[in-house]
PDB file of N, CA and C in Angstrom:
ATOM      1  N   UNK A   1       0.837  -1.181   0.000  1.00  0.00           N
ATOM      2  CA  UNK A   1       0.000   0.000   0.000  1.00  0.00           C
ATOM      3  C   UNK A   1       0.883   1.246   0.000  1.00  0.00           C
ATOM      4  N   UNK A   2       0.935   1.916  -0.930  1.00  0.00           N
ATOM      5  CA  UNK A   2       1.369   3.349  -0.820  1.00  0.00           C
ATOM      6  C   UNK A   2       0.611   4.374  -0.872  1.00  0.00           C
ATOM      7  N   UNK A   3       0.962   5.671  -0.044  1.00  0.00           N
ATOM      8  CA  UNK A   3       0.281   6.774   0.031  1.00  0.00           C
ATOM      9  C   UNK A   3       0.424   7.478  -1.372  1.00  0.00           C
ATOM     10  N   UNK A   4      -0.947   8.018  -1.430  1.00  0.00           N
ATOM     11  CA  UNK A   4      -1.160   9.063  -2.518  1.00  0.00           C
ATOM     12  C   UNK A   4      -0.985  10.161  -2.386  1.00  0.00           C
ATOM     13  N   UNK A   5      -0.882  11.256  -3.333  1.00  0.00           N
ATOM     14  CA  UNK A   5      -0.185  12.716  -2.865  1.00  0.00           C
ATOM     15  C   UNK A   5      -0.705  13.388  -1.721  1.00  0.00           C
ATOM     16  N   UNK A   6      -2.427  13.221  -2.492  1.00  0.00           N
ATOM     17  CA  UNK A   6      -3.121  13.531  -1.265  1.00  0.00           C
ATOM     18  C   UNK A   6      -2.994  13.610   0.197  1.00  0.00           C
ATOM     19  N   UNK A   7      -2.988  12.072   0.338  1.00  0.00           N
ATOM     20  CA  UNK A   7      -2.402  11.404   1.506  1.00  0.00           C
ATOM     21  C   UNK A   7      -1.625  11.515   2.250  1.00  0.00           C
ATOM     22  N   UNK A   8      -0.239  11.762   1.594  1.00  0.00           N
ATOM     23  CA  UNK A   8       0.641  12.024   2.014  1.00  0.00           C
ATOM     24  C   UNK A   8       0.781  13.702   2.628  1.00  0.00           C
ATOM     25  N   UNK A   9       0.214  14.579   1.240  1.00  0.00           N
ATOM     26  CA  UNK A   9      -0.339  15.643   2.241  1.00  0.00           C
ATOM     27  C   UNK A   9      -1.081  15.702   3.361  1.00  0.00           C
ATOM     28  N   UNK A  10      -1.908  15.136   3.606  1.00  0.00           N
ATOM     29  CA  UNK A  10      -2.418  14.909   5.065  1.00  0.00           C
ATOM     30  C   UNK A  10      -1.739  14.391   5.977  1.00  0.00           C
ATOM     31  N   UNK A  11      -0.868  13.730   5.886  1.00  0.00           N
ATOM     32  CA  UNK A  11      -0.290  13.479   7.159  1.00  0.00           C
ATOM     33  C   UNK A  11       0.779  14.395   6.885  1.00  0.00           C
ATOM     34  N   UNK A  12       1.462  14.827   6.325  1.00  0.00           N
ATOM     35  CA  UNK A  12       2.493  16.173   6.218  1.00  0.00           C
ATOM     36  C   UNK A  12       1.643  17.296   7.329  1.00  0.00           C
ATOM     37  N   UNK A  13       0.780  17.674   6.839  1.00  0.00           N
ATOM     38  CA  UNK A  13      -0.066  18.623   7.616  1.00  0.00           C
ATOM     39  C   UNK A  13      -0.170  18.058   9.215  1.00  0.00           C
ATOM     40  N   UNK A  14      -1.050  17.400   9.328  1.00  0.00           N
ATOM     41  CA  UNK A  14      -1.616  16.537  10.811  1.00  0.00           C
ATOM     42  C   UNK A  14       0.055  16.668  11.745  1.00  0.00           C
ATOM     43  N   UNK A  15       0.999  15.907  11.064  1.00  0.00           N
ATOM     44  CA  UNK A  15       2.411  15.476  11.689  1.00  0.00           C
ATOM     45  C   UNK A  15       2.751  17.500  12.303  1.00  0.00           C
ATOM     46  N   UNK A  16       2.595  18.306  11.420  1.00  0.00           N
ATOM     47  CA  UNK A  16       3.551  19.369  11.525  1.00  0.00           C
ATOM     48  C   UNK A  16       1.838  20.191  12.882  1.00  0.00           C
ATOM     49  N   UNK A  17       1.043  19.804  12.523  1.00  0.00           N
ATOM     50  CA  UNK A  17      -0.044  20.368  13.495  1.00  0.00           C
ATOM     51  C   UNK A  17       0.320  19.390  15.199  1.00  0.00           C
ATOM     52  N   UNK A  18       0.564  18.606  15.141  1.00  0.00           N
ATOM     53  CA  UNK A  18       1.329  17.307  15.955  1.00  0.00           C
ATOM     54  C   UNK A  18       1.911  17.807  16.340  1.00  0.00           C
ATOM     55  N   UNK A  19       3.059  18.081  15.994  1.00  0.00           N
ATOM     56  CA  UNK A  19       4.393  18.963  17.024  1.00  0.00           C
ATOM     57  C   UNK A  19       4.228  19.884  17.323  1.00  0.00           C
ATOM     58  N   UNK A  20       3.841  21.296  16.622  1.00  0.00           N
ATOM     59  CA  UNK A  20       3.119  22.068  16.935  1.00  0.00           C
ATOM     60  C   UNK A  20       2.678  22.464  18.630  1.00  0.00           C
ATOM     61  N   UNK A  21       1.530  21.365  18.539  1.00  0.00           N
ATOM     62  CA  UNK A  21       0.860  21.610  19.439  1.00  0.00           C
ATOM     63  C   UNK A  21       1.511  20.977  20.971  1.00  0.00           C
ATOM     64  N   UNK A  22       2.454  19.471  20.429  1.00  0.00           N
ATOM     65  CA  UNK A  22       3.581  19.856  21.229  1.00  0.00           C
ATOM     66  C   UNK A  22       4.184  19.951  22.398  1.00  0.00           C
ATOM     67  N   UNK A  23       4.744  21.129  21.500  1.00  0.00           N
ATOM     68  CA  UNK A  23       6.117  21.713  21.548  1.00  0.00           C
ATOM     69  C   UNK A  23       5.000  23.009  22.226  1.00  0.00           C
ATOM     70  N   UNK A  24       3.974  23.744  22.378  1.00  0.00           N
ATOM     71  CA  UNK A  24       3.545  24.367  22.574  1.00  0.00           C
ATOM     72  C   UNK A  24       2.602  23.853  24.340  1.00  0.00           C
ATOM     73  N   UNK A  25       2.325  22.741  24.206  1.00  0.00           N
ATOM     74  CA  UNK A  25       1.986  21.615  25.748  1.00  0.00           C
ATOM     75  C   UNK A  25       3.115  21.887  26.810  1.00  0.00           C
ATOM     76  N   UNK A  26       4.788  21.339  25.943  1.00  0.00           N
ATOM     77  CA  UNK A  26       6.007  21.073  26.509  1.00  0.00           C
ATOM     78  C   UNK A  26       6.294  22.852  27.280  1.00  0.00           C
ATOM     79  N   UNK A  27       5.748  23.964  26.386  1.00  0.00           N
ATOM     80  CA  UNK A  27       6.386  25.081  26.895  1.00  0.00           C
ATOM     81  C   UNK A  27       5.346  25.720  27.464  1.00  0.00           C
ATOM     82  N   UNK A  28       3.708  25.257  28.149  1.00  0.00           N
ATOM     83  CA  UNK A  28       3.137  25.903  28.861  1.00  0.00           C
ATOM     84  C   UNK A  28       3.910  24.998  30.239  1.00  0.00           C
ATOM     85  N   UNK A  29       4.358  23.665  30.021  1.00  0.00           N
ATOM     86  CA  UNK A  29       3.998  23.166  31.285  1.00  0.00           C
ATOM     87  C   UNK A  29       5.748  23.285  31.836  1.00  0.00           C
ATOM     88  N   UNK A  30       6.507  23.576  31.668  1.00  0.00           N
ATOM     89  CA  UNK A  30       8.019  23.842  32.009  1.00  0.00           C
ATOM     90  C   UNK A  30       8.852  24.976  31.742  1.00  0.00           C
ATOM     91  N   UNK A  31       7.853  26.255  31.032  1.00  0.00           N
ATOM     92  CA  UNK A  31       8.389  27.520  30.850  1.00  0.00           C
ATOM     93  C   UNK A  31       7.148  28.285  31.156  1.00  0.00           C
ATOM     94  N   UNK A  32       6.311  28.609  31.042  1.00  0.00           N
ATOM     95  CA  UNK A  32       4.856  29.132  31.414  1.00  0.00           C
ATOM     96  C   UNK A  32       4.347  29.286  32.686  1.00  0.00           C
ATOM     97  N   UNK A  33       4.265  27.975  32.850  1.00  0.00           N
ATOM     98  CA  UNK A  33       3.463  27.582  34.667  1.00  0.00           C
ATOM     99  C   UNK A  33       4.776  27.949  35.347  1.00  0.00           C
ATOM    100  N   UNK A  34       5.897  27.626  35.571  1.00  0.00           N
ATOM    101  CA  UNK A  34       7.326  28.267  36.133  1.00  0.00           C
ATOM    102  C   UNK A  34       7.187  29.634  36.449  1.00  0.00           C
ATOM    103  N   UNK A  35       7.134  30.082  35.315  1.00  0.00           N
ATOM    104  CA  UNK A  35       7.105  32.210  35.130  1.00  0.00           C
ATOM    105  C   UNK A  35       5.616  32.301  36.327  1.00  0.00           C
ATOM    106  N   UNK A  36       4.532  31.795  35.770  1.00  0.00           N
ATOM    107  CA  UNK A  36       3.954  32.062  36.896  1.00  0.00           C
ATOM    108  C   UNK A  36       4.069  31.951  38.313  1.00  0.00           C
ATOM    109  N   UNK A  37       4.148  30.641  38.566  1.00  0.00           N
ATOM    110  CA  UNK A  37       4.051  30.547  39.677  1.00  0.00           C
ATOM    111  C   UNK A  37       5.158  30.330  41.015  1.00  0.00           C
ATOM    112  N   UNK A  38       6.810  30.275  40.191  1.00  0.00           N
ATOM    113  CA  UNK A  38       7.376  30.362  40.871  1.00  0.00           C
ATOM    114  C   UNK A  38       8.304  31.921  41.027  1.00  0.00           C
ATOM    115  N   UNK A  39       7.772  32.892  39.689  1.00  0.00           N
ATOM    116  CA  UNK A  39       8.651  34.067  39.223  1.00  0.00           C
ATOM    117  C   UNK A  39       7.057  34.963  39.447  1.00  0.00           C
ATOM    118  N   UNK A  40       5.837  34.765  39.714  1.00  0.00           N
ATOM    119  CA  UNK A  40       5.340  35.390  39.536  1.00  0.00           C
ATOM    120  C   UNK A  40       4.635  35.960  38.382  1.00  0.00           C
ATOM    121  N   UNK A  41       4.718  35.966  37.473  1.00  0.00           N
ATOM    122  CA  UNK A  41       4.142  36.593  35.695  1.00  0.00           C
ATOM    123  C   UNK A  41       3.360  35.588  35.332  1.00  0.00           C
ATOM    124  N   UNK A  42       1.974  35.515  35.638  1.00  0.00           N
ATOM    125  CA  UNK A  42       0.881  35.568  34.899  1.00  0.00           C
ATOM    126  C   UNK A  42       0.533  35.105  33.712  1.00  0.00           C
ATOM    127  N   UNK A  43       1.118  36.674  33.094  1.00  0.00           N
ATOM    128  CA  UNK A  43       0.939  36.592  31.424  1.00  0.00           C
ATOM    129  C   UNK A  43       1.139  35.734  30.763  1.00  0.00           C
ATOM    130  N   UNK A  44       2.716  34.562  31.230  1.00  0.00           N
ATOM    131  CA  UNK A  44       2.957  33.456  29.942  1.00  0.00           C
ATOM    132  C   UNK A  44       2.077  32.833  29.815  1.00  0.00           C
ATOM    133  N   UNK A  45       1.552  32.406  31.188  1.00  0.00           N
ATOM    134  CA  UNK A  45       0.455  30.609  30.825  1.00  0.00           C
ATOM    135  C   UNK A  45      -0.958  32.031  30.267  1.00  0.00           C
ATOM    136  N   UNK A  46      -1.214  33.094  29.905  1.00  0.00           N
ATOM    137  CA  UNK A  46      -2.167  33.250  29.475  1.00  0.00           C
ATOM    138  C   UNK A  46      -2.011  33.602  28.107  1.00  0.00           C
ATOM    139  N   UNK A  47      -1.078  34.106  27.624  1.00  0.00           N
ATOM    140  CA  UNK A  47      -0.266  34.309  26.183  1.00  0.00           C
ATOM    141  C   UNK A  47      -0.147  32.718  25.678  1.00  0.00           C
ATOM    142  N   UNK A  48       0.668  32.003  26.425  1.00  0.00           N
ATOM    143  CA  UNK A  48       1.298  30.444  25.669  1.00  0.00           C
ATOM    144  C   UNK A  48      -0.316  29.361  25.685  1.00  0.00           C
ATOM    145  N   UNK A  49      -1.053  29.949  27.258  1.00  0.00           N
ATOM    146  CA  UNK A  49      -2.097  28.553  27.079  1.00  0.00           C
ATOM    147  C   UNK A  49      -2.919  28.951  26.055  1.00  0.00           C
ATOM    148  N   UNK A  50      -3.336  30.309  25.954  1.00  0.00           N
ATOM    149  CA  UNK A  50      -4.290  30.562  24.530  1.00  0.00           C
ATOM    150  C   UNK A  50      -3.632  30.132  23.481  1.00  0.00           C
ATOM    151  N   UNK A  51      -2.225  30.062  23.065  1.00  0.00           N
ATOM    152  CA  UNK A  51      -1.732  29.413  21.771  1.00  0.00           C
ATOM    153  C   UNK A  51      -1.713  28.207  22.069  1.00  0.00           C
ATOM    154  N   UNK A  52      -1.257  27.272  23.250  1.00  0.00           N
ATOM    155  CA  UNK A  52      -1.763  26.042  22.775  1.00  0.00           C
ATOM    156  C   UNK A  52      -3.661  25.427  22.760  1.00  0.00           C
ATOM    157  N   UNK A  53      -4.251  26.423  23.802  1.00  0.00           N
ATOM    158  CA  UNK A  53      -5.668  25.664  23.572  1.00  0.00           C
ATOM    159  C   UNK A  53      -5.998  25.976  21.713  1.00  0.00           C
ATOM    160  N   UNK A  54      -5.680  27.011  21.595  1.00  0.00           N
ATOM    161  CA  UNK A  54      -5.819  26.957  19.746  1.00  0.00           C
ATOM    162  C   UNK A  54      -5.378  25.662  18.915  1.00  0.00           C
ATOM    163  N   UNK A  55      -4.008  25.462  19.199  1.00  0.00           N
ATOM    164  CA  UNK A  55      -3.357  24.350  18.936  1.00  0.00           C
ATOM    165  C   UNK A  55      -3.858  23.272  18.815  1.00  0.00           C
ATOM    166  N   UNK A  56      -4.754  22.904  20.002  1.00  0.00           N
ATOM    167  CA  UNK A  56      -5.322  21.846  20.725  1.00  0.00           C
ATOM    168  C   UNK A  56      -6.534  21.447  19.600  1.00  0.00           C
ATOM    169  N   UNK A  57      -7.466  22.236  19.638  1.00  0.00           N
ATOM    170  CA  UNK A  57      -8.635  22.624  19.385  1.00  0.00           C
ATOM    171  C   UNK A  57      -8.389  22.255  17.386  1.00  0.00           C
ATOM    172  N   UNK A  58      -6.878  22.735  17.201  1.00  0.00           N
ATOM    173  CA  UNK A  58      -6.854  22.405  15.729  1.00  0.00           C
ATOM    174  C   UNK A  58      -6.320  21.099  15.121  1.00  0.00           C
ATOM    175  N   UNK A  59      -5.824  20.519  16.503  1.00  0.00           N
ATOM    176  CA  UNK A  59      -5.220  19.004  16.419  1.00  0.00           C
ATOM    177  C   UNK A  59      -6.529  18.357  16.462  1.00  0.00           C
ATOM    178  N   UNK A  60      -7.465  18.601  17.787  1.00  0.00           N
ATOM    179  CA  UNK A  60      -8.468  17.552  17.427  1.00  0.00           C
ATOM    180  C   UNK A  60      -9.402  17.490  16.223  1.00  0.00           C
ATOM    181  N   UNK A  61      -9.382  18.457  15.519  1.00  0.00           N
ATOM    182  CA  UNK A  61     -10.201  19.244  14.732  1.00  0.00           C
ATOM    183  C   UNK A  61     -10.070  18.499  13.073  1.00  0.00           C
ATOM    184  N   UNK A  62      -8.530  18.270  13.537  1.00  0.00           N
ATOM    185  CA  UNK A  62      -7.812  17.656  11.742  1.00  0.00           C
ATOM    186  C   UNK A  62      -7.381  16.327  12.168  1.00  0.00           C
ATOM    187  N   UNK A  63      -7.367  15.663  13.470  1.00  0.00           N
ATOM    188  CA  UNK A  63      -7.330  14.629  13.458  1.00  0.00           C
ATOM    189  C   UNK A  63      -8.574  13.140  12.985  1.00  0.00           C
ATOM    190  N   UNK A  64      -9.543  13.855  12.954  1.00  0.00           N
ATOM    191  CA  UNK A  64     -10.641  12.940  12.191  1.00  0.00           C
ATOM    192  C   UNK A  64     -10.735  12.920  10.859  1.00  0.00           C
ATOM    193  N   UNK A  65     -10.191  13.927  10.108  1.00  0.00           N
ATOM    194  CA  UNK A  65     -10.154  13.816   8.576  1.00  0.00           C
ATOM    195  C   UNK A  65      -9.260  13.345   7.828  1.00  0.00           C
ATOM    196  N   UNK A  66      -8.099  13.400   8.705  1.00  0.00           N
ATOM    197  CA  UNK A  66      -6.487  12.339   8.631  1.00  0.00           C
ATOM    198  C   UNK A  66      -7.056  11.254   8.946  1.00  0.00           C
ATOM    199  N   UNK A  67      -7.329  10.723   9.821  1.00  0.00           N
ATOM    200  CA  UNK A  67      -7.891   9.582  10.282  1.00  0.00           C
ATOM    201  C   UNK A  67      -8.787   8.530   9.078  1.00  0.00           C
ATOM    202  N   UNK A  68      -9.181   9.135   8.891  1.00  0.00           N
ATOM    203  CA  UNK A  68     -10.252   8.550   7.677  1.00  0.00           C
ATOM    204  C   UNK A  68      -9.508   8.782   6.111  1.00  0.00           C
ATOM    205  N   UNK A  69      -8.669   9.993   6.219  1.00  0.00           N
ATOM    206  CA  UNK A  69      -8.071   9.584   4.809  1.00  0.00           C
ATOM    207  C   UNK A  69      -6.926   8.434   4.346  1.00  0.00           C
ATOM    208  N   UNK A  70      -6.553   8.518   5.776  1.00  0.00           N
ATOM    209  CA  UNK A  70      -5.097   7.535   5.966  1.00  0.00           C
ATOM    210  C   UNK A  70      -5.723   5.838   6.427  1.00  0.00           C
ATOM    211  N   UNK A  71      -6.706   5.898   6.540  1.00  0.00           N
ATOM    212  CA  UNK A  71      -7.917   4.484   6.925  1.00  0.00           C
ATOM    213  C   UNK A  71      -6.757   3.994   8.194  1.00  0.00           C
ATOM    214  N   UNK A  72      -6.881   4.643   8.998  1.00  0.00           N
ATOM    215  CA  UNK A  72      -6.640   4.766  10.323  1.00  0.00           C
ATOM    216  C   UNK A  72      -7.207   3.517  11.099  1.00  0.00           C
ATOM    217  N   UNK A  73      -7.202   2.680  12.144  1.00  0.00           N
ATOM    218  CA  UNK A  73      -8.172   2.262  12.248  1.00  0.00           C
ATOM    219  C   UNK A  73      -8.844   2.900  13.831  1.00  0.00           C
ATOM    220  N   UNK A  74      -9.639   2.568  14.617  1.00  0.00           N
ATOM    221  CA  UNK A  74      -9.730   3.409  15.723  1.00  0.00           C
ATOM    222  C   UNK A  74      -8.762   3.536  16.527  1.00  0.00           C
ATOM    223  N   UNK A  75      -8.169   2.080  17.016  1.00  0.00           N
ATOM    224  CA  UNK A  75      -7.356   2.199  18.210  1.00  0.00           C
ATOM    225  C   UNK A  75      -5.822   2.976  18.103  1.00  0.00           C
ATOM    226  N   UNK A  76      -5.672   3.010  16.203  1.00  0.00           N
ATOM    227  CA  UNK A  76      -4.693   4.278  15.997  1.00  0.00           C
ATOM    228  C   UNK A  76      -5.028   5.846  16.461  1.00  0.00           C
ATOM    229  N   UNK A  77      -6.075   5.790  15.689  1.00  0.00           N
ATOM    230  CA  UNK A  77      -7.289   6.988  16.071  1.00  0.00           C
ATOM    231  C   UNK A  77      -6.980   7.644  17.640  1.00  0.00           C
ATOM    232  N   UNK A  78      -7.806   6.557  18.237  1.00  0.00           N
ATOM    233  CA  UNK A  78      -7.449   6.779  19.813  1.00  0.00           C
ATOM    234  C   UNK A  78      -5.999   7.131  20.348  1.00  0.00           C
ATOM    235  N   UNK A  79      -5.080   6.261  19.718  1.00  0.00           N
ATOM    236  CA  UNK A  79      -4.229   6.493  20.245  1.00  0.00           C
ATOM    237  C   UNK A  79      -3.368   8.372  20.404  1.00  0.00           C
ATOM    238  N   UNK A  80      -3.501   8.314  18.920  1.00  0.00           N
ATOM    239  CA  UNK A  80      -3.522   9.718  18.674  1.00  0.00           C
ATOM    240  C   UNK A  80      -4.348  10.937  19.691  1.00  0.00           C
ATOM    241  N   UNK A  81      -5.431  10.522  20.025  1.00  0.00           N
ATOM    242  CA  UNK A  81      -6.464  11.429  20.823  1.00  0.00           C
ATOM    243  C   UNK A  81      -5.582  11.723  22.375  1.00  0.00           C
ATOM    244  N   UNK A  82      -4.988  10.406  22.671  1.00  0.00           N
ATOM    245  CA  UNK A  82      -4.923  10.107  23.981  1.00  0.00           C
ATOM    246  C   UNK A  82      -3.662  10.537  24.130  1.00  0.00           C
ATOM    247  N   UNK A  83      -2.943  10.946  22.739  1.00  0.00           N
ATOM    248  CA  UNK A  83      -1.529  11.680  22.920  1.00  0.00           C
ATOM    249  C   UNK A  83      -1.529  12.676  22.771  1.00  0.00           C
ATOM    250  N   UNK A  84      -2.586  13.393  22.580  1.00  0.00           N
ATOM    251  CA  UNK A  84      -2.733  14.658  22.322  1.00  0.00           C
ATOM    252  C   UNK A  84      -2.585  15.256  23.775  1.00  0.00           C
ATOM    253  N   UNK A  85      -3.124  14.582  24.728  1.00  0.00           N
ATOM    254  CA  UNK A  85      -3.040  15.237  26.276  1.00  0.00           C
ATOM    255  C   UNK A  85      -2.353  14.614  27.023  1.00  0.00           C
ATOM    256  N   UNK A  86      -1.030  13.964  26.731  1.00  0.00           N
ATOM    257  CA  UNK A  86       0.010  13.611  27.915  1.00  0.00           C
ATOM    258  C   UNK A  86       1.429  14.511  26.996  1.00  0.00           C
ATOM    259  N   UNK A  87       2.281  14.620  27.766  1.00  0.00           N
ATOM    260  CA  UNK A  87       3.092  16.105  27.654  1.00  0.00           C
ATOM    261  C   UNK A  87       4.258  15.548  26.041  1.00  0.00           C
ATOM    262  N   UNK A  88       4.465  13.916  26.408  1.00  0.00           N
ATOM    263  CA  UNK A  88       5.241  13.870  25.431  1.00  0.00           C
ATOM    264  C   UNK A  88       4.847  12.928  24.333  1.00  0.00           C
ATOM    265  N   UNK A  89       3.481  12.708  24.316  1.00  0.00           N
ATOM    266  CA  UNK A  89       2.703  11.808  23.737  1.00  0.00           C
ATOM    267  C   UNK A  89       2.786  12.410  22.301  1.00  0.00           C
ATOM    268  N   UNK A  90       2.313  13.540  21.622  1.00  0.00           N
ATOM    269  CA  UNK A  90       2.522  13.671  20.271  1.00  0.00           C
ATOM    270  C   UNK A  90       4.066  13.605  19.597  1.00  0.00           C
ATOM    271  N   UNK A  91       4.985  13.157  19.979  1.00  0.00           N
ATOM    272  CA  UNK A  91       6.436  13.015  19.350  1.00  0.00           C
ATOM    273  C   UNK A  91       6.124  11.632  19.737  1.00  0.00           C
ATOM    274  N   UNK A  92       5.538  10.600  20.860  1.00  0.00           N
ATOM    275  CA  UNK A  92       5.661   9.275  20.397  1.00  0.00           C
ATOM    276  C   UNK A  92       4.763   8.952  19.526  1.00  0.00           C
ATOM    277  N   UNK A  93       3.471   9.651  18.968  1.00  0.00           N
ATOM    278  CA  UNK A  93       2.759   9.313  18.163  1.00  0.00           C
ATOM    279  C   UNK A  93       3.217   9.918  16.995  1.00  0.00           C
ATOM    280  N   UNK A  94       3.840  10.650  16.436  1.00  0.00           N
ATOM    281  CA  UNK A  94       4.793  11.254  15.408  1.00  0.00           C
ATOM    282  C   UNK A  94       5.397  10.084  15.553  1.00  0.00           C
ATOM    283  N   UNK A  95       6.122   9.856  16.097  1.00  0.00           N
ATOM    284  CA  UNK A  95       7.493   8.905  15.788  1.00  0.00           C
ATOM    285  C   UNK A  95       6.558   7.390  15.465  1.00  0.00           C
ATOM    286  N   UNK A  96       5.565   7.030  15.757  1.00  0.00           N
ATOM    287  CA  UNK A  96       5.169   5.601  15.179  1.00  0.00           C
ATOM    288  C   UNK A  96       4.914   6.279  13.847  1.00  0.00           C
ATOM    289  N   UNK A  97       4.211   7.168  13.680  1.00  0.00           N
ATOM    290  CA  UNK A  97       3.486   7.852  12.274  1.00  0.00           C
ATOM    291  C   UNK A  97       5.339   7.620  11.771  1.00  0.00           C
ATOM    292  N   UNK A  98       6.090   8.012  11.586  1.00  0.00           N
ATOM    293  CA  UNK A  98       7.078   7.895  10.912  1.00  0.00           C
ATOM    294  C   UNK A  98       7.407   6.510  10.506  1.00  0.00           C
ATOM    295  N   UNK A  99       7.531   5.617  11.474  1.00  0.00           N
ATOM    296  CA  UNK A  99       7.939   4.103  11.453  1.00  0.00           C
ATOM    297  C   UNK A  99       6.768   3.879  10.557  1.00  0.00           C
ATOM    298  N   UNK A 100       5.653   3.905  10.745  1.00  0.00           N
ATOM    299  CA  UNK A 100       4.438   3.479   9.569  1.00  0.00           C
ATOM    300  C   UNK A 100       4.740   3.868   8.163  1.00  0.00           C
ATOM    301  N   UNK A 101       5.365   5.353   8.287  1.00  0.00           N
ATOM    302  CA  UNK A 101       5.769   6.027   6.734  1.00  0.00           C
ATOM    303  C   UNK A 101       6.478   5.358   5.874  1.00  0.00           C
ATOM    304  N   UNK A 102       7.932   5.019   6.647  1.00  0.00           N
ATOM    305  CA  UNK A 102       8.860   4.356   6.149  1.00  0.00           C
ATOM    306  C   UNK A 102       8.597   2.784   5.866  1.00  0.00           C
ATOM    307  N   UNK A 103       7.658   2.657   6.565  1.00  0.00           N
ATOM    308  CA  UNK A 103       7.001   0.889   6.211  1.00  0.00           C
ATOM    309  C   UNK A 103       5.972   0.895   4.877  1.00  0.00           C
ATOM    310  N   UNK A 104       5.436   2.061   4.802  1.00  0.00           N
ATOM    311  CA  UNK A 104       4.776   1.953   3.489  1.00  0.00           C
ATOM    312  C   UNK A 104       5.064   2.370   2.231  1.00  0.00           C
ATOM    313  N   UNK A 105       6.753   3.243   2.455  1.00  0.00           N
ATOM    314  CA  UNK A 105       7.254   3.677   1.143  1.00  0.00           C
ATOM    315  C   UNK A 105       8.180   3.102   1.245  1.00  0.00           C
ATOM    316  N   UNK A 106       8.808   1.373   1.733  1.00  0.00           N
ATOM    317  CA  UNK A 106       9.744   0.792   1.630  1.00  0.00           C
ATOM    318  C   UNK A 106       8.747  -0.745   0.893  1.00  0.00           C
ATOM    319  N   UNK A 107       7.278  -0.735   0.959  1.00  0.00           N
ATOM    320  CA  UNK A 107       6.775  -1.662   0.590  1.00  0.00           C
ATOM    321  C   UNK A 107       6.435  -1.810  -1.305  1.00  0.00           C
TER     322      UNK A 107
END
């Protein structure tokens, strides 16, 4: 089975919305919440959490239409969902999405 351009555009997209959102998780919860609450300043976790709840909101948003173009099956699906909210879960779900890549353009 190989991906079609299409296809492959979609997960190009999804993967780079993936880190994204992150790399944007990783820096509310170890540069953000810090400034607040141990430096005092507020502002980051309200500047950084509004860019990642955006983030968030656009991962779950494009993860059902990837899902179905890439014939995903659920428990990939899920898995994806369920990495969306642990801190380093979208780089291990990136990184299988890669191992899958290279398994289907080596087939």
């Amino acid at each position: 089975m190989n991906y079609t351009d299409a296809q492959t555009k979609w997960l190009k997209r999804f993967r780079k919305i993936s880190i994204a959102e992150g790399l944007s998780f990783l820096i509310l919860l170890f540069i953000a919440m810090p400034l607040k609450y141990i430096f005092d300043v507020p502002m980051a976790v309200t500047v950084v959490g509004w860019i990642h709840g955006l983030l968030f909101v656009i991962y779950i948003y494009v993860i059902f239409p990837t899902a179905k173009k890439l014939d995903w099956s659920f428990g990939k699906t899920l898995f994806g969902l369920i990495a969306s909210v642990l801190p380093f879960g979208p780089f291990i779900f990136d990184r299988n999405l890669k191992k899958k890549e290279k398994e289907v353009i080596s087939s």
